[in-house]
PDB file of N, CA and C in Angstrom:
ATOM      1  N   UNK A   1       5.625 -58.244 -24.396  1.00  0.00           N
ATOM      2  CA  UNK A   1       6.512 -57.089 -24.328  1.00  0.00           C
ATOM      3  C   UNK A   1       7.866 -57.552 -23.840  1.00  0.00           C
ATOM      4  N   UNK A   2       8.919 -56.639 -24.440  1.00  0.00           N
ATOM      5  CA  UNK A   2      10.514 -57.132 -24.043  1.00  0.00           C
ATOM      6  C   UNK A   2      11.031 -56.929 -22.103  1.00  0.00           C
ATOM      7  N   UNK A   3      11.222 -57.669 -21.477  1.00  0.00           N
ATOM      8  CA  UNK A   3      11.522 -57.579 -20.506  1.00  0.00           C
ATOM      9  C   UNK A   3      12.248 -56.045 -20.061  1.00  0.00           C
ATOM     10  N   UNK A   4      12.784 -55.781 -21.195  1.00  0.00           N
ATOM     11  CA  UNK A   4      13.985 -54.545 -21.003  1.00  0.00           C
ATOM     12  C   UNK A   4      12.977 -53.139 -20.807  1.00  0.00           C
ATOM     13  N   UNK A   5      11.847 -53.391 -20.914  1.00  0.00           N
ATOM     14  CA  UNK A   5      10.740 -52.094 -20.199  1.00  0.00           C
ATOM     15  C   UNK A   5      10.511 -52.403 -19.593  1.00  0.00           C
ATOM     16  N   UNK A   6      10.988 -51.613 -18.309  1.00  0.00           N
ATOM     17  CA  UNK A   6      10.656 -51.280 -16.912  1.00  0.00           C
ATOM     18  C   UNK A   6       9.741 -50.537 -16.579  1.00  0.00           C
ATOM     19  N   UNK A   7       8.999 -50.194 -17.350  1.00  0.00           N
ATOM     20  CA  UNK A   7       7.802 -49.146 -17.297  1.00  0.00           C
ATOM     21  C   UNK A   7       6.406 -49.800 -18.553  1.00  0.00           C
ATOM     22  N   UNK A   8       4.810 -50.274 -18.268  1.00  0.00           N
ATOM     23  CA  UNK A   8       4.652 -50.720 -18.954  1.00  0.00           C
ATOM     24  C   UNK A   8       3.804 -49.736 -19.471  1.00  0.00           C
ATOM     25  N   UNK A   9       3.476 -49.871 -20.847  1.00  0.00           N
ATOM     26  CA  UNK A   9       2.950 -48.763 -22.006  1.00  0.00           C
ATOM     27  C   UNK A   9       1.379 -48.876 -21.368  1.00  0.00           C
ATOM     28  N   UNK A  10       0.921 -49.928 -21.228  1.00  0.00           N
ATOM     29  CA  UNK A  10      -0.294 -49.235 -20.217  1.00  0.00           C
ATOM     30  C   UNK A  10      -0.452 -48.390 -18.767  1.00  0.00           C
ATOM     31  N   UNK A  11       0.702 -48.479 -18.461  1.00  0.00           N
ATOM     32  CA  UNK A  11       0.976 -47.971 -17.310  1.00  0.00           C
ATOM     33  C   UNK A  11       1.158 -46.508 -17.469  1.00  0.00           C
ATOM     34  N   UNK A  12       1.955 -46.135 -18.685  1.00  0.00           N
ATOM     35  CA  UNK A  12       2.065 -44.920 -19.338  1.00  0.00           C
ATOM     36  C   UNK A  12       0.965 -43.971 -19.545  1.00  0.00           C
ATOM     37  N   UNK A  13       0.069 -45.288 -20.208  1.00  0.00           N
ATOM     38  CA  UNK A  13      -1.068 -44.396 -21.474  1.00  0.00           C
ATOM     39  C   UNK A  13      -2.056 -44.295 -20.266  1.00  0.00           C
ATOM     40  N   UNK A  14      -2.590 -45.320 -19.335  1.00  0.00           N
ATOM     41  CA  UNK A  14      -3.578 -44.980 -18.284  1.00  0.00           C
ATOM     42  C   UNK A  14      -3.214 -44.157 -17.119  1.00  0.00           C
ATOM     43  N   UNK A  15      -2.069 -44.184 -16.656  1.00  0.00           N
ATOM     44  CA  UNK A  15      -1.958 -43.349 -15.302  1.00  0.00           C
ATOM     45  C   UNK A  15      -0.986 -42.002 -15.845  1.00  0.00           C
ATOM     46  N   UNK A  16       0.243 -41.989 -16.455  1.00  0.00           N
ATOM     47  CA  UNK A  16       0.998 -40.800 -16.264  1.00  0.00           C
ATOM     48  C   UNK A  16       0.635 -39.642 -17.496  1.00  0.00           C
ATOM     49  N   UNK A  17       0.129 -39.884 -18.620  1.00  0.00           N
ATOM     50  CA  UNK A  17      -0.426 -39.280 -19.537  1.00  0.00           C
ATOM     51  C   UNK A  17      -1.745 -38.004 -19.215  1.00  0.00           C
ATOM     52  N   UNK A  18      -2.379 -38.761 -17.986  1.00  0.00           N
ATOM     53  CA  UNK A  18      -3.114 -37.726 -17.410  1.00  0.00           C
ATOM     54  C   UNK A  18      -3.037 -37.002 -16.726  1.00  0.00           C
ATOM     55  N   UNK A  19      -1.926 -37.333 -15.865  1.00  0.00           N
ATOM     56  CA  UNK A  19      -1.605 -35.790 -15.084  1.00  0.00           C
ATOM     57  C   UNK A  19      -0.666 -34.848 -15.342  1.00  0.00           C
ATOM     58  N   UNK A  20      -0.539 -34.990 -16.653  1.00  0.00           N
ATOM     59  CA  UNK A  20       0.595 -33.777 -16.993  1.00  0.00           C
ATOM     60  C   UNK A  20      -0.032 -32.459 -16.752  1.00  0.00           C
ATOM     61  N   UNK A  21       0.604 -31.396 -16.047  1.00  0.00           N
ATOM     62  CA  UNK A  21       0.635 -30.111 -15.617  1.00  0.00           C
ATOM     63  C   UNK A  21      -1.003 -29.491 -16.830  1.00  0.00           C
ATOM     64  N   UNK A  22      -0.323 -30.026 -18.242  1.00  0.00           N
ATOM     65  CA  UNK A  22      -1.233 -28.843 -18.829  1.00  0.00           C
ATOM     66  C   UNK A  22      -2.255 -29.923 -19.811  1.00  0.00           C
ATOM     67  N   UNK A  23      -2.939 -29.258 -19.983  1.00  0.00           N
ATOM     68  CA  UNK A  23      -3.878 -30.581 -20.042  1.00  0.00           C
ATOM     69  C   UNK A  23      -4.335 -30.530 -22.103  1.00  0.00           C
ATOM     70  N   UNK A  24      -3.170 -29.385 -22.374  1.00  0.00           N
ATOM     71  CA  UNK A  24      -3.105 -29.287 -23.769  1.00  0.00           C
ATOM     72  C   UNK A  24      -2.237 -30.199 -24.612  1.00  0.00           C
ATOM     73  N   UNK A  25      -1.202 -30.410 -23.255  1.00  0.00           N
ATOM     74  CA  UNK A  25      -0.140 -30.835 -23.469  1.00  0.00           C
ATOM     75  C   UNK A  25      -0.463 -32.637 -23.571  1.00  0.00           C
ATOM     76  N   UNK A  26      -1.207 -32.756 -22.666  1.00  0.00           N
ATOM     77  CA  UNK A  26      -1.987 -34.155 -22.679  1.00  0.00           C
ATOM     78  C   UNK A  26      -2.321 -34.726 -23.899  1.00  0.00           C
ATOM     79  N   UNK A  27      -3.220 -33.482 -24.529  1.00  0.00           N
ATOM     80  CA  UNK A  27      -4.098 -34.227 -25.389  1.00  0.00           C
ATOM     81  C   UNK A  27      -2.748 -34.618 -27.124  1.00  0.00           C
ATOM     82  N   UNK A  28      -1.977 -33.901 -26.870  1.00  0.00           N
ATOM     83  CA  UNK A  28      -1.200 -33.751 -27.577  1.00  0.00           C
ATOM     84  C   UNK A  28      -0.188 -35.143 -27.547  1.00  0.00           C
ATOM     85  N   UNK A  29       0.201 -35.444 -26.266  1.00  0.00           N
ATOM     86  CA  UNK A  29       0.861 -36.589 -26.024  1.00  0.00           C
ATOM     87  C   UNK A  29      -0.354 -37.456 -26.405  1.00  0.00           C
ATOM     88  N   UNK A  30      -1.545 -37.850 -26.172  1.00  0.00           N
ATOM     89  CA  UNK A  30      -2.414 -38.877 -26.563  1.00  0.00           C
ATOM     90  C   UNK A  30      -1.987 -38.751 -28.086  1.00  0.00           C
ATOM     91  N   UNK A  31      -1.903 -37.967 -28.912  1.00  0.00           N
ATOM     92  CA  UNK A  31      -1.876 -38.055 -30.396  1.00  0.00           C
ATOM     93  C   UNK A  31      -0.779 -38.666 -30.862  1.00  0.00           C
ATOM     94  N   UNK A  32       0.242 -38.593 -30.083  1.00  0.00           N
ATOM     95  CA  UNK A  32       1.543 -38.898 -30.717  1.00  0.00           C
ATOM     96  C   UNK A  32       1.666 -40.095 -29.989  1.00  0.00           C
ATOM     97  N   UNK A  33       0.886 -40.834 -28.984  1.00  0.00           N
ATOM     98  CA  UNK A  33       1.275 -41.985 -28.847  1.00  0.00           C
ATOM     99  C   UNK A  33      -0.284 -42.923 -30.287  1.00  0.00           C
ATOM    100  N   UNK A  34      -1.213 -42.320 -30.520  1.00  0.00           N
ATOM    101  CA  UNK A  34      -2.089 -42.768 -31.157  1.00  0.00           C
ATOM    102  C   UNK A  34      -1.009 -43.222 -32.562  1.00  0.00           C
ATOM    103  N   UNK A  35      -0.382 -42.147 -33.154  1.00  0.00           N
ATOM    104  CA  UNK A  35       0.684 -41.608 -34.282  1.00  0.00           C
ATOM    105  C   UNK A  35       1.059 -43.510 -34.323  1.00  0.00           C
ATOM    106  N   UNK A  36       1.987 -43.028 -32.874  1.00  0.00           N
ATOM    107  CA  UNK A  36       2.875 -44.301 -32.956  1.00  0.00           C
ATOM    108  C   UNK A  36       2.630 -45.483 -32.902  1.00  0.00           C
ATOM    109  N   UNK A  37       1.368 -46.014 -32.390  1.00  0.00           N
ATOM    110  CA  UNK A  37       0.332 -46.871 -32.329  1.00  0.00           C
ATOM    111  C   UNK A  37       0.301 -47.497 -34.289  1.00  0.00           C
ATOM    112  N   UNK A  38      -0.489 -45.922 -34.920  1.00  0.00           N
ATOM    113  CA  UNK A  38      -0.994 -46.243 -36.193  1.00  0.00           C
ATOM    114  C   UNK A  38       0.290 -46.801 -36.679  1.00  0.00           C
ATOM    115  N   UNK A  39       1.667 -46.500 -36.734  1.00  0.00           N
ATOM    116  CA  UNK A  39       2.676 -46.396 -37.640  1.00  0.00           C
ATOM    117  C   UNK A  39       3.435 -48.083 -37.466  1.00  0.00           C
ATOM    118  N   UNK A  40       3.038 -48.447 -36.124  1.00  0.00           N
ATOM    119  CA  UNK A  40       3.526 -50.315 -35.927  1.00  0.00           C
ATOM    120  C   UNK A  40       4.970 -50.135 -35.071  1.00  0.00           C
ATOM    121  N   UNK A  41       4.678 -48.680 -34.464  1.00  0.00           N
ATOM    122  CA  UNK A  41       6.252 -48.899 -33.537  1.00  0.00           C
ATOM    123  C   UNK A  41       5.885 -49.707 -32.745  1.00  0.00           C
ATOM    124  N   UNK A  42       7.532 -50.185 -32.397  1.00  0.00           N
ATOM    125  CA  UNK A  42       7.027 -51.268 -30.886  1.00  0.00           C
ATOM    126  C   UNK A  42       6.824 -50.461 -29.627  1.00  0.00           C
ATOM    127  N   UNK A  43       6.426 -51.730 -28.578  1.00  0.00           N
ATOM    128  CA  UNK A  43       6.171 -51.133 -27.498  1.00  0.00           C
ATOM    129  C   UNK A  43       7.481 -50.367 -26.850  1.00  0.00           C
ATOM    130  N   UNK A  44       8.636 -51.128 -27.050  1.00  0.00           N
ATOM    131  CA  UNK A  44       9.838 -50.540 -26.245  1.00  0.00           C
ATOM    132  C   UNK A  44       9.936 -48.594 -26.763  1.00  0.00           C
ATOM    133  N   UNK A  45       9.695 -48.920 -28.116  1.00  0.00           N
ATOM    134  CA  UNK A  45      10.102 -47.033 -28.494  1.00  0.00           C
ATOM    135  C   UNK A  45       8.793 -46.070 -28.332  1.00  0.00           C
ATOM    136  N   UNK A  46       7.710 -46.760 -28.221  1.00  0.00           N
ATOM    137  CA  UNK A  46       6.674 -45.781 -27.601  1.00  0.00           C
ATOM    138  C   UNK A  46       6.617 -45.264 -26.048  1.00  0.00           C
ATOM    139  N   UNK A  47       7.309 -46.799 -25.502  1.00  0.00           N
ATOM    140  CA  UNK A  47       7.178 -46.337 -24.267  1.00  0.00           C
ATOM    141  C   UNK A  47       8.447 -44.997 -24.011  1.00  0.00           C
ATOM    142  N   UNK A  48       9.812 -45.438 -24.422  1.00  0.00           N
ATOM    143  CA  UNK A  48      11.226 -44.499 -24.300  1.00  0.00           C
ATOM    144  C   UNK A  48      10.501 -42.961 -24.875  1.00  0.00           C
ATOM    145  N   UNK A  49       9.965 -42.868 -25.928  1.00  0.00           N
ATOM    146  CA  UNK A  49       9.499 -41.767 -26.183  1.00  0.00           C
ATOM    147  C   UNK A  49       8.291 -41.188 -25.380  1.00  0.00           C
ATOM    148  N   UNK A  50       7.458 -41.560 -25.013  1.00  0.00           N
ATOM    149  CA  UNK A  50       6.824 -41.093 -24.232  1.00  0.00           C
ATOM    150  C   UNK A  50       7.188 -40.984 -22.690  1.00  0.00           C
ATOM    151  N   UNK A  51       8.131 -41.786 -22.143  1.00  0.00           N
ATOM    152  CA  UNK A  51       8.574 -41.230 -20.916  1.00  0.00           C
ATOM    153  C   UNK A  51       9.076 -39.653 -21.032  1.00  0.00           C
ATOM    154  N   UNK A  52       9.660 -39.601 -22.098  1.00  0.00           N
ATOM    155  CA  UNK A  52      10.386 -38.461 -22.441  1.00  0.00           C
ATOM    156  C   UNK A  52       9.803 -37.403 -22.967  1.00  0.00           C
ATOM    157  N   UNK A  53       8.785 -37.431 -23.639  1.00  0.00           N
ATOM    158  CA  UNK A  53       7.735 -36.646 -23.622  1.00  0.00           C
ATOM    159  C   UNK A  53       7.012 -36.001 -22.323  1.00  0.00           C
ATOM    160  N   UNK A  54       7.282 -36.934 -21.937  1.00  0.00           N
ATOM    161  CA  UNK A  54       5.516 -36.375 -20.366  1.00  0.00           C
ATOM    162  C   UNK A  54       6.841 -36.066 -19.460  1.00  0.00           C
ATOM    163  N   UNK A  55       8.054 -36.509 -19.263  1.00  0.00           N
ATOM    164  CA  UNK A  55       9.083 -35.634 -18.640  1.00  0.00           C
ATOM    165  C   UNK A  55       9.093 -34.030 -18.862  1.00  0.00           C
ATOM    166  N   UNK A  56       9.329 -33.968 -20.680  1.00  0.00           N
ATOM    167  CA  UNK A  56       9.679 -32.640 -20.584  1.00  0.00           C
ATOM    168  C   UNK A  56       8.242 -31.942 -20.446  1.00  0.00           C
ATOM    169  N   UNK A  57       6.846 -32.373 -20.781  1.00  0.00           N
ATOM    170  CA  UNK A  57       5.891 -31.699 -20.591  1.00  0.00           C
ATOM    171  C   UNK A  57       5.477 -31.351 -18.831  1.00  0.00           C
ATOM    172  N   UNK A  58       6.057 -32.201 -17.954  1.00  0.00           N
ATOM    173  CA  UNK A  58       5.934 -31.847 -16.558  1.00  0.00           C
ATOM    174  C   UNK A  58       6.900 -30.762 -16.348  1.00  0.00           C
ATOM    175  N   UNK A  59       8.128 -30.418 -16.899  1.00  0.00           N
ATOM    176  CA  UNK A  59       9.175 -30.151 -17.002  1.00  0.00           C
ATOM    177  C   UNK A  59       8.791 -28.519 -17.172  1.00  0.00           C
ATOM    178  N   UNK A  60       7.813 -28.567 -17.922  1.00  0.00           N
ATOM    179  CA  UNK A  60       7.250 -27.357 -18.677  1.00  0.00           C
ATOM    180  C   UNK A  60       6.106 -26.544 -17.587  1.00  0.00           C
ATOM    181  N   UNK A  61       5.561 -27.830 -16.828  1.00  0.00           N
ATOM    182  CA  UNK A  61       4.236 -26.722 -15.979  1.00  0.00           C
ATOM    183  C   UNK A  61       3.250 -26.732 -16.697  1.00  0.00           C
ATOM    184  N   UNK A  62       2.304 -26.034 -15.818  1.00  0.00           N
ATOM    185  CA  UNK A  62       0.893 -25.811 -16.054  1.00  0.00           C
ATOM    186  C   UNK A  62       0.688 -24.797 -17.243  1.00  0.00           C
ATOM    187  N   UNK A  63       1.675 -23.944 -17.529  1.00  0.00           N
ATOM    188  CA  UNK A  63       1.478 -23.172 -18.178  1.00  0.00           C
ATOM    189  C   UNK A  63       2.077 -22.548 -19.419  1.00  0.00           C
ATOM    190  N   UNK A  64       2.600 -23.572 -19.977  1.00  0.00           N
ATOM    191  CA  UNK A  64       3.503 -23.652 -21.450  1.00  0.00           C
ATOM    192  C   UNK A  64       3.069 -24.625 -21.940  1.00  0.00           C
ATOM    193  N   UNK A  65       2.803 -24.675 -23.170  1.00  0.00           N
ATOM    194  CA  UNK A  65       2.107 -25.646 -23.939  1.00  0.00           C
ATOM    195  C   UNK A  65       3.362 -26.353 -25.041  1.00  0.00           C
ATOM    196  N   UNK A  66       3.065 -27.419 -25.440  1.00  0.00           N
ATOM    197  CA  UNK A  66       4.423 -27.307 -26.452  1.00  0.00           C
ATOM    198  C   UNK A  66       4.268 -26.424 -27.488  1.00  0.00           C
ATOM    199  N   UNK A  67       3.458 -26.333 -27.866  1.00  0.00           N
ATOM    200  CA  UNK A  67       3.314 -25.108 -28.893  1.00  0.00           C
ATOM    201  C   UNK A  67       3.627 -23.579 -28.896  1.00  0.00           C
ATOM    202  N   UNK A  68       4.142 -23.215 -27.561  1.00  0.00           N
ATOM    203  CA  UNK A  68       4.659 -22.229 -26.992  1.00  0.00           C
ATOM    204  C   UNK A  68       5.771 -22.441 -27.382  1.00  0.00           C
ATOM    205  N   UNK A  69       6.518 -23.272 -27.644  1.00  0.00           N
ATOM    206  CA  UNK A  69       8.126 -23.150 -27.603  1.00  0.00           C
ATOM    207  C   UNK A  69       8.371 -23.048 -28.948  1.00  0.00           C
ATOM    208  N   UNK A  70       9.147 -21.994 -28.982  1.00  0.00           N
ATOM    209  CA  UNK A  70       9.788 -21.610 -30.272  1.00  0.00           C
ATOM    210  C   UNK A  70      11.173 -21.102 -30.564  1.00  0.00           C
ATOM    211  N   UNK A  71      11.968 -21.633 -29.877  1.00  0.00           N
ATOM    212  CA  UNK A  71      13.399 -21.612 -29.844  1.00  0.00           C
ATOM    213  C   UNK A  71      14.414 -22.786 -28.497  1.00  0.00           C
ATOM    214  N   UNK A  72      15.633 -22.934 -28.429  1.00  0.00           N
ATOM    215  CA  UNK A  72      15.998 -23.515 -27.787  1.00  0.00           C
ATOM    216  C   UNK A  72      16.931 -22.913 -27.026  1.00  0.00           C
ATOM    217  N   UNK A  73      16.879 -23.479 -25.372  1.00  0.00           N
ATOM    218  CA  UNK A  73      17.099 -22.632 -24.128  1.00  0.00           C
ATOM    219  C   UNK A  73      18.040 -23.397 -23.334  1.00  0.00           C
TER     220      UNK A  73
END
């Protein structure tokens, strides 16, 4: 992996992926890092995207799912 991740993608996928607030929201982030897995992204843009993912899904709470959102605020 490129030195320039400061955060490592196992570090991601085993510890912060599971405690997101909603646990719909979880399974949802598991898919889209699986997605990105299947598709041959590298590690650097799975990890940038998924920080940013499980940001805005903490961001969101226990009780908004992404599928709840249907406009921009």
């Amino acid at each position: 992996m490129p030195s320039s991740c400061s955060v490592k993608l196992s570090t991601i996928v085993n510890n912060k992926i599971s405690v997101v607030p909603n646990k719909e929201n979880s399974v949802i982030i598991y898919d889209f890092y699986n997605y990105m897995q299947e598709k041959g992204s590298s590690e650097t843009h799975q990890v940038n995207n998924l920080k940013v993912v499980i940001d805005f899904a903490n961001f969101l709470g226990p009780d908004i799912t992404f599928y709840n959102i249907s406009r921009r605020e």
